[in-house]
N, C-alpha and C. Protein backbone atom coordinates (compact mmCIF):
# COMPACT_ATOMS: atom_id res chain seq x y z
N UNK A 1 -15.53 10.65 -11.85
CA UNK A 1 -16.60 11.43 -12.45
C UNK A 1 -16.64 11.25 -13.97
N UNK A 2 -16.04 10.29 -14.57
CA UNK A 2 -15.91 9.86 -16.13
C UNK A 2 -17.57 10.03 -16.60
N UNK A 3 -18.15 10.75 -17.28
CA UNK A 3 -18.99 10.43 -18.14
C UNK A 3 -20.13 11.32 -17.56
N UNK A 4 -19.94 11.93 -16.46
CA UNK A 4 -20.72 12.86 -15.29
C UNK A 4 -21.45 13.92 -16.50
N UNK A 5 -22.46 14.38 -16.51
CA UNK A 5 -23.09 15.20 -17.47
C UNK A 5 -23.48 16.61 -16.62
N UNK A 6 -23.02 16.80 -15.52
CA UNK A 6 -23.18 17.76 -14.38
C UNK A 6 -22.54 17.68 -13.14
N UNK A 7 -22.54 18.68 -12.26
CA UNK A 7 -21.71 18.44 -11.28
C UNK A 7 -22.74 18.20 -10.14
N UNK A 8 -21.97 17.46 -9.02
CA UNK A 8 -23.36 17.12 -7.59
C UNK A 8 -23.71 18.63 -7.14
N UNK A 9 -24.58 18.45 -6.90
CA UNK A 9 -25.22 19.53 -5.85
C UNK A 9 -24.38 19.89 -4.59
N UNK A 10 -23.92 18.39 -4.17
CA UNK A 10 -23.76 18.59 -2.51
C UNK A 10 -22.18 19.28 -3.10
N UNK A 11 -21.13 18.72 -4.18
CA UNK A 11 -20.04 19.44 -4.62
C UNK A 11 -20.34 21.14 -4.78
N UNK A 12 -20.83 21.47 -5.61
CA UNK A 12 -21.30 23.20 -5.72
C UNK A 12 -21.59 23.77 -4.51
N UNK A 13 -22.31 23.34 -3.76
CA UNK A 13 -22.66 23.71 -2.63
C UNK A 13 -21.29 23.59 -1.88
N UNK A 14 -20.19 22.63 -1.66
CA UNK A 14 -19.08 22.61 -1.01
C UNK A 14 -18.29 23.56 -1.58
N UNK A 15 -17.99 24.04 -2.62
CA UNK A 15 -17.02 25.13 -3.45
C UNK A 15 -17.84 26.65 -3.17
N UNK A 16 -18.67 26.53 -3.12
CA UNK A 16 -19.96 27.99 -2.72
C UNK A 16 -19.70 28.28 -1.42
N UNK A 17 -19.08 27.65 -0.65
CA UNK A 17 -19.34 27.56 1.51
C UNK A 17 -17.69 27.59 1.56
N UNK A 18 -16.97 27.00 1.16
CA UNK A 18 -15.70 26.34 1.90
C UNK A 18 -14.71 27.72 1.99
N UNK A 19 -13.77 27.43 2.96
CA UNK A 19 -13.02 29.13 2.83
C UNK A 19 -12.06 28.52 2.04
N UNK A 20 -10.93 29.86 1.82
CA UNK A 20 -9.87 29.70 1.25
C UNK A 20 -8.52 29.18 1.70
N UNK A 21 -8.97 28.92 3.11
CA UNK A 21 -8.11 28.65 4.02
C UNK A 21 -8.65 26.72 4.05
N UNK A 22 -9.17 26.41 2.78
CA UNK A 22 -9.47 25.34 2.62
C UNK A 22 -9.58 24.46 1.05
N UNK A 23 -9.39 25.37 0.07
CA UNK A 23 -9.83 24.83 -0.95
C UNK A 23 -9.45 26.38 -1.89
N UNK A 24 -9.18 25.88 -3.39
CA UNK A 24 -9.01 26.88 -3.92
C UNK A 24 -8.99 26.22 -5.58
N UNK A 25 -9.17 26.64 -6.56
CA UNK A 25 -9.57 26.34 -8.09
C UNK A 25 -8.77 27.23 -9.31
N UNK A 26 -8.62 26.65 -10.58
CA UNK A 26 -8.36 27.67 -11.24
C UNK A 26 -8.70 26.77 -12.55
N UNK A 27 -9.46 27.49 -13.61
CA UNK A 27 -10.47 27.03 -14.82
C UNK A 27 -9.66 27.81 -16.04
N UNK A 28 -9.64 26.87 -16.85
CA UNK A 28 -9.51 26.77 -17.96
C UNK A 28 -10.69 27.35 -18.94
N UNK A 29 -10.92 28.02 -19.79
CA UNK A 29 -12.12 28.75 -20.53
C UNK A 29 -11.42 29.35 -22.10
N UNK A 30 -12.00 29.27 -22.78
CA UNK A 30 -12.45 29.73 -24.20
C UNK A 30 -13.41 29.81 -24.62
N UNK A 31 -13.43 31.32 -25.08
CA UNK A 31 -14.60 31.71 -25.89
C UNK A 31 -15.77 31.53 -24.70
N UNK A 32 -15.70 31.90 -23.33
CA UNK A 32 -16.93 31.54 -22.72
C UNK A 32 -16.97 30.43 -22.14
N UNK A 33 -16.66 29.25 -22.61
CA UNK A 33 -16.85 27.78 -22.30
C UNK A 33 -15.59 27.13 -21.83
N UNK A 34 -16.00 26.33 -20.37
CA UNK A 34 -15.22 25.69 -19.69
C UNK A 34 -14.67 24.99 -20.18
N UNK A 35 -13.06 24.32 -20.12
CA UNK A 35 -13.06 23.61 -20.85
C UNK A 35 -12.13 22.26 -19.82
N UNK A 36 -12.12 23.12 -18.07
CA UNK A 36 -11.64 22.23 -17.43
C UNK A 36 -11.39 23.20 -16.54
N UNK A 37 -11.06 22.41 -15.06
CA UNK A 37 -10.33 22.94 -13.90
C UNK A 37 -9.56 21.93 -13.03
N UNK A 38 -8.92 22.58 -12.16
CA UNK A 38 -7.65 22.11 -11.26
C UNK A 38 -8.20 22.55 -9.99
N UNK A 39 -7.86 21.77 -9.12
CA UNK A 39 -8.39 22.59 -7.76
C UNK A 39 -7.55 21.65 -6.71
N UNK A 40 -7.43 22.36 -5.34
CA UNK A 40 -6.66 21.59 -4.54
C UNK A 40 -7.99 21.72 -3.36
N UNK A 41 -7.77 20.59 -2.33
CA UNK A 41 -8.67 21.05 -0.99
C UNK A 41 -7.85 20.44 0.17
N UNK A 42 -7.40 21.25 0.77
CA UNK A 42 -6.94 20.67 2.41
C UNK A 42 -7.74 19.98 3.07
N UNK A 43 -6.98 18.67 3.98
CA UNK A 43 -7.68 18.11 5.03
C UNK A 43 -7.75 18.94 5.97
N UNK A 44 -7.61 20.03 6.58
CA UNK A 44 -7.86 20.60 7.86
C UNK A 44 -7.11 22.21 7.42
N UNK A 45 -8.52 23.37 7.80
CA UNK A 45 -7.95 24.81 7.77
C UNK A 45 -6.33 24.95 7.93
N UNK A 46 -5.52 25.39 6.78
CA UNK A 46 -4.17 26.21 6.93
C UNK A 46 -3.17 24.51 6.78
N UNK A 47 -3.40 23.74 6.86
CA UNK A 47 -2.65 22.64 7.04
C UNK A 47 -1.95 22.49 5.88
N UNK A 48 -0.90 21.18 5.68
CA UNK A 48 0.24 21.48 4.31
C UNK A 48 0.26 20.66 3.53
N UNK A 49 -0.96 19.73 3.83
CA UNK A 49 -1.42 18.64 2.77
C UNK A 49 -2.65 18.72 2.09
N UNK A 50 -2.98 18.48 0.86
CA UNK A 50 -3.86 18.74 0.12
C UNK A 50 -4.13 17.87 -1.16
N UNK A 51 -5.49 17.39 -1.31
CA UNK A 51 -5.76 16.73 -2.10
C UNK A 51 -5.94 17.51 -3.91
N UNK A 52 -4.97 17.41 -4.82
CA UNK A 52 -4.62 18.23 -5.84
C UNK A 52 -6.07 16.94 -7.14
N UNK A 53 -7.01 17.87 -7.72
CA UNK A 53 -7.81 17.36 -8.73
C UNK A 53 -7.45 18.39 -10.28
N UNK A 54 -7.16 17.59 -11.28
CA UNK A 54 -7.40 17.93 -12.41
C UNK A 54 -8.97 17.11 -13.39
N UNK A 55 -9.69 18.06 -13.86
CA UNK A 55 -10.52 17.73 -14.63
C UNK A 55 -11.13 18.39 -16.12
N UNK A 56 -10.94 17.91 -17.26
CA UNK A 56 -10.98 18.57 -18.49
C UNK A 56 -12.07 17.23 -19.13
N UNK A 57 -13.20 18.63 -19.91
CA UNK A 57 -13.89 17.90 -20.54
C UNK A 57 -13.63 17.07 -21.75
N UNK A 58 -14.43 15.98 -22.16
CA UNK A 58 -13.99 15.38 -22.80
C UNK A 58 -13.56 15.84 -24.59
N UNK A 59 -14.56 16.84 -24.51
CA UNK A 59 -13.87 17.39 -26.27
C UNK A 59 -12.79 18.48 -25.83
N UNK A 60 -11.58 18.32 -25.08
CA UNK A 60 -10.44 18.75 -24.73
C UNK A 60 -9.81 18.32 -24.25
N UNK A 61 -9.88 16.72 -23.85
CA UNK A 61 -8.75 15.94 -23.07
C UNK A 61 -7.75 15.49 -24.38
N UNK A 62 -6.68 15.55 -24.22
CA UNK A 62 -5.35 15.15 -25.11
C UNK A 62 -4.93 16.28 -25.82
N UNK A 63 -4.90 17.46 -25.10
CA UNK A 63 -4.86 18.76 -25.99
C UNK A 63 -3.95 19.96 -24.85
N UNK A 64 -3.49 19.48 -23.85
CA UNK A 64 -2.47 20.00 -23.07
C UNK A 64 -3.30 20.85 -21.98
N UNK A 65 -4.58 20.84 -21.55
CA UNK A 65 -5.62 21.57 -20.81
C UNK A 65 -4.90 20.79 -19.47
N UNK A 66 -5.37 19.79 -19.17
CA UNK A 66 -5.24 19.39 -18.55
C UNK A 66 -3.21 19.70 -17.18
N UNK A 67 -2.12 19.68 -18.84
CA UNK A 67 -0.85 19.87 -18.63
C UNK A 67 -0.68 21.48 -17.78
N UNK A 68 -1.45 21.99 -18.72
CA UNK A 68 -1.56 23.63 -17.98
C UNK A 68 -2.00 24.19 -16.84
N UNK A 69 -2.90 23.18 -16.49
CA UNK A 69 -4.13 23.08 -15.35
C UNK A 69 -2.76 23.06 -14.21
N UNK A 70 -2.15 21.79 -14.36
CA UNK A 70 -1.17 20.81 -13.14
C UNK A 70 -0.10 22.37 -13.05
N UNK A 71 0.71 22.64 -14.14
CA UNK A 71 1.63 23.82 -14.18
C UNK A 71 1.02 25.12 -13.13
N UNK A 72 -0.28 25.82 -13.71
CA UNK A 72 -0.97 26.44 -12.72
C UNK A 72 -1.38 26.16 -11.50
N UNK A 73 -1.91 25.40 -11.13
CA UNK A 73 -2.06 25.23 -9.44
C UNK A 73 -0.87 24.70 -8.35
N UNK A 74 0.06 23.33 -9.43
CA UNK A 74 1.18 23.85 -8.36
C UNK A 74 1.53 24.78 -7.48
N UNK A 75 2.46 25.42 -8.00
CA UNK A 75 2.90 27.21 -7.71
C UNK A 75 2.21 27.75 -6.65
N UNK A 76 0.49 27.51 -7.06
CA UNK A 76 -0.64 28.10 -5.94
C UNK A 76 -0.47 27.26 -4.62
N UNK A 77 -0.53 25.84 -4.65
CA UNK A 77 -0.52 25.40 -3.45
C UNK A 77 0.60 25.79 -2.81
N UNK A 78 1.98 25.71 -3.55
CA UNK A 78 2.66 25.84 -2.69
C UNK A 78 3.06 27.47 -1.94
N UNK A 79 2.55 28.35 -2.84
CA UNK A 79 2.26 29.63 -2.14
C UNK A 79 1.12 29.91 -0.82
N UNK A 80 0.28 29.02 -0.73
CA UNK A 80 -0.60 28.52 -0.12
C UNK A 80 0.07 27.95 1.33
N UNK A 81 1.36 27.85 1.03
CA UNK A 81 1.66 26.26 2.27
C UNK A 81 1.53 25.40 2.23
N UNK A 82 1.21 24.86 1.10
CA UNK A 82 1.06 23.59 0.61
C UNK A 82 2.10 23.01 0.63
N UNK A 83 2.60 22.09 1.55
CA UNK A 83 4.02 21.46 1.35
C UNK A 83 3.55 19.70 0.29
N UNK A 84 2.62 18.85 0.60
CA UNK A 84 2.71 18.18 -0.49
C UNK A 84 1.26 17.93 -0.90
N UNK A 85 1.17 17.55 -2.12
CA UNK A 85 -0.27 17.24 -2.43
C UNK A 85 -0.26 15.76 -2.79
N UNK A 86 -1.43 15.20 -3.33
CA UNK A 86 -1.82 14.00 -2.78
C UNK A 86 -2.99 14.16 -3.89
N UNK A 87 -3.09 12.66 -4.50
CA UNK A 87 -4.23 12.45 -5.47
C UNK A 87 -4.23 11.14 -5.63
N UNK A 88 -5.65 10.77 -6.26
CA UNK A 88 -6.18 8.97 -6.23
C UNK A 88 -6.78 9.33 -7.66
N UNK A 89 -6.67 8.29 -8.46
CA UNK A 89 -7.00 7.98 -9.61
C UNK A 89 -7.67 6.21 -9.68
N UNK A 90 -8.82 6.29 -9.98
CA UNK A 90 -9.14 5.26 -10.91
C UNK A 90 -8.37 4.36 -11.52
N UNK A 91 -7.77 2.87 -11.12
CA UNK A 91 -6.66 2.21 -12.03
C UNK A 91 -7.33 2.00 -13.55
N UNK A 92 -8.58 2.43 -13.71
CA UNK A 92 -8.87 1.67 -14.82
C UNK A 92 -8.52 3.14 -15.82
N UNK A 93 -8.76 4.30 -14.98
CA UNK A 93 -8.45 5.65 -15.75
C UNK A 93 -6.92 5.61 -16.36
N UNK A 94 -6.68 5.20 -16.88
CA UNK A 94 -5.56 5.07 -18.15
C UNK A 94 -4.56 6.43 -18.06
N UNK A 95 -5.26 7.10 -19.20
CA UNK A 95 -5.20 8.71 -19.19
C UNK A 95 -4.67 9.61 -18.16
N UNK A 96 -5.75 9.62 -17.17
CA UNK A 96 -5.10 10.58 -15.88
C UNK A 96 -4.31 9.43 -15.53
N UNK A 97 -3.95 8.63 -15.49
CA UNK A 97 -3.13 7.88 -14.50
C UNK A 97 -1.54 8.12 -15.17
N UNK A 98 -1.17 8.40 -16.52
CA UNK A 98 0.04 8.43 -17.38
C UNK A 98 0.02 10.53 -16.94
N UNK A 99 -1.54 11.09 -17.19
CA UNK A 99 -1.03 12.57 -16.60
C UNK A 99 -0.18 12.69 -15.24
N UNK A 100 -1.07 12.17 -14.53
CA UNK A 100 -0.71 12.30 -12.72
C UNK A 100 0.87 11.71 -12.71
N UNK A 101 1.04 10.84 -13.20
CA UNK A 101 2.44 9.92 -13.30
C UNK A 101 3.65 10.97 -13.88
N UNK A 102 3.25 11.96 -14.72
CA UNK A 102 4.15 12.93 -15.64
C UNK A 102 4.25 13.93 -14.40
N UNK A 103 3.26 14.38 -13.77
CA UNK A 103 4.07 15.60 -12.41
C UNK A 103 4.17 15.06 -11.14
N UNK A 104 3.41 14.01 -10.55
CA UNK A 104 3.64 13.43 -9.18
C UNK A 104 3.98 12.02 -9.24
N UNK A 105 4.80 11.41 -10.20
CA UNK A 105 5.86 10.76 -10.31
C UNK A 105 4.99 9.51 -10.15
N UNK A 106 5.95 8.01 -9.15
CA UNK A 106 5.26 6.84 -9.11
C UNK A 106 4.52 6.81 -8.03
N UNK A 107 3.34 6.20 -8.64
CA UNK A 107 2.53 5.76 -7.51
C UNK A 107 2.19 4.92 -6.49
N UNK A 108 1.48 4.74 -5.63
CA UNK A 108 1.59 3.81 -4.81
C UNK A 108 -0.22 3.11 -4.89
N UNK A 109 -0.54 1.93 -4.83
CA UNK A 109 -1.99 1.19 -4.57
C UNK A 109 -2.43 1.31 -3.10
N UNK A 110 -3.51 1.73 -3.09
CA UNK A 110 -4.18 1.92 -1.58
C UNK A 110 -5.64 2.08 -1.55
N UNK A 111 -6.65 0.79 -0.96
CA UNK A 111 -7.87 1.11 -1.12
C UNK A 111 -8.15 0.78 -2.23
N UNK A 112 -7.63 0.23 -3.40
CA UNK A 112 -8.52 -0.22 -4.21
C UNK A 112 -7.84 1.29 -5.52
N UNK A 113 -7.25 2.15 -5.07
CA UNK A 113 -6.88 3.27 -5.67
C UNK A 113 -5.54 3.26 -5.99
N UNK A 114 -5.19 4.11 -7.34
CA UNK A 114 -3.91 4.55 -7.54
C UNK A 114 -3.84 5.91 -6.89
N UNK A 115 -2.38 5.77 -5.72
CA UNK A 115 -2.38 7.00 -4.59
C UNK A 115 -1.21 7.66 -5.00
N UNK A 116 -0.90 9.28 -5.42
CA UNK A 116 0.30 9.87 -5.48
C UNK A 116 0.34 10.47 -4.75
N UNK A 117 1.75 10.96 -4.31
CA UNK A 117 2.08 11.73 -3.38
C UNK A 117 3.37 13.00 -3.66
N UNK A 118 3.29 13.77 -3.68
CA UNK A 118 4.35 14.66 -4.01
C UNK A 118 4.80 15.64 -3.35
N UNK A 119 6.14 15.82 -2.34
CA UNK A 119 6.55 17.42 -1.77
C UNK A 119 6.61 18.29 -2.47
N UNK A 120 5.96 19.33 -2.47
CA UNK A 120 5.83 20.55 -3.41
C UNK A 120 7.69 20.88 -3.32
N UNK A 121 8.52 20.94 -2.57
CA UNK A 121 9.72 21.25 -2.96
C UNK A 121 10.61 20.44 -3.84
N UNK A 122 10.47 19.71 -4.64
CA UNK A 122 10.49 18.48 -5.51
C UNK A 122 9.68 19.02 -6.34
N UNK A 123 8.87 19.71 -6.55
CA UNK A 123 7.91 20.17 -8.01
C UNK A 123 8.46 21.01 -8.39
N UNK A 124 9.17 21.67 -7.67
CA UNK A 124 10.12 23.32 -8.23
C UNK A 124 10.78 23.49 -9.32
């Protein structure tokens, strides 16, 4: 979503519908204004894998939003049941790829994607 000036429709509409027993968020804000969020979404109701997203706008990326984001939702998934989470990065994304690398360690290539994988009991 590099350079995205809004979010999809069909996304809002998925965060507006989905239960909690599926997906869950937590935003970053000052003064009013977003300045990023973290969110996890399970492949299947109650299950213990979950796809973990960090996203911070660009007049706040390199400013620890992002670091705080990963610190905060941990904890949640794994209170959740989240036993591991799971994220794909862009190889050309630089940036998130040295973030993602600092809490869910080395990665693996799959699809054309950089794939992490992490047991939440190992994040503790």
């Amino acid at each position: 979503m590099v350079g995205t000036q809004s979010l999809p429709a069909m996304y809002l509409r998925h965060v507006r519908t989905v239960g909690r027993d599926r997906w869950d968020a937590q935003v970053a804000v000052l003064d009013g204004r977003l300045l990023g969020w973290a969110e996890y979404g399970r492949w299947r109701p109650y299950g213990d894998e979950a796809d973990i997203a960090v996203l911070v706008v660009d007049a706040w990326q390199r400013r620890g939003v992002a670091t705080a984001l990963f610190r905060a939702m941990l904890p949640r998934c794994a209170a959740d049941g989240v036993r591991v989470v799971h994220a794909d990065v862009a190889p050309e994304n630089v940036a998130a790829r040295a973030a993602a690398s600092s809490f869910l360690g080395r990665p693996t290539f799959r699809d054309g994607m950089v794939h992490y994988r992490l047991p939440l009991q190992l994040a503790a």
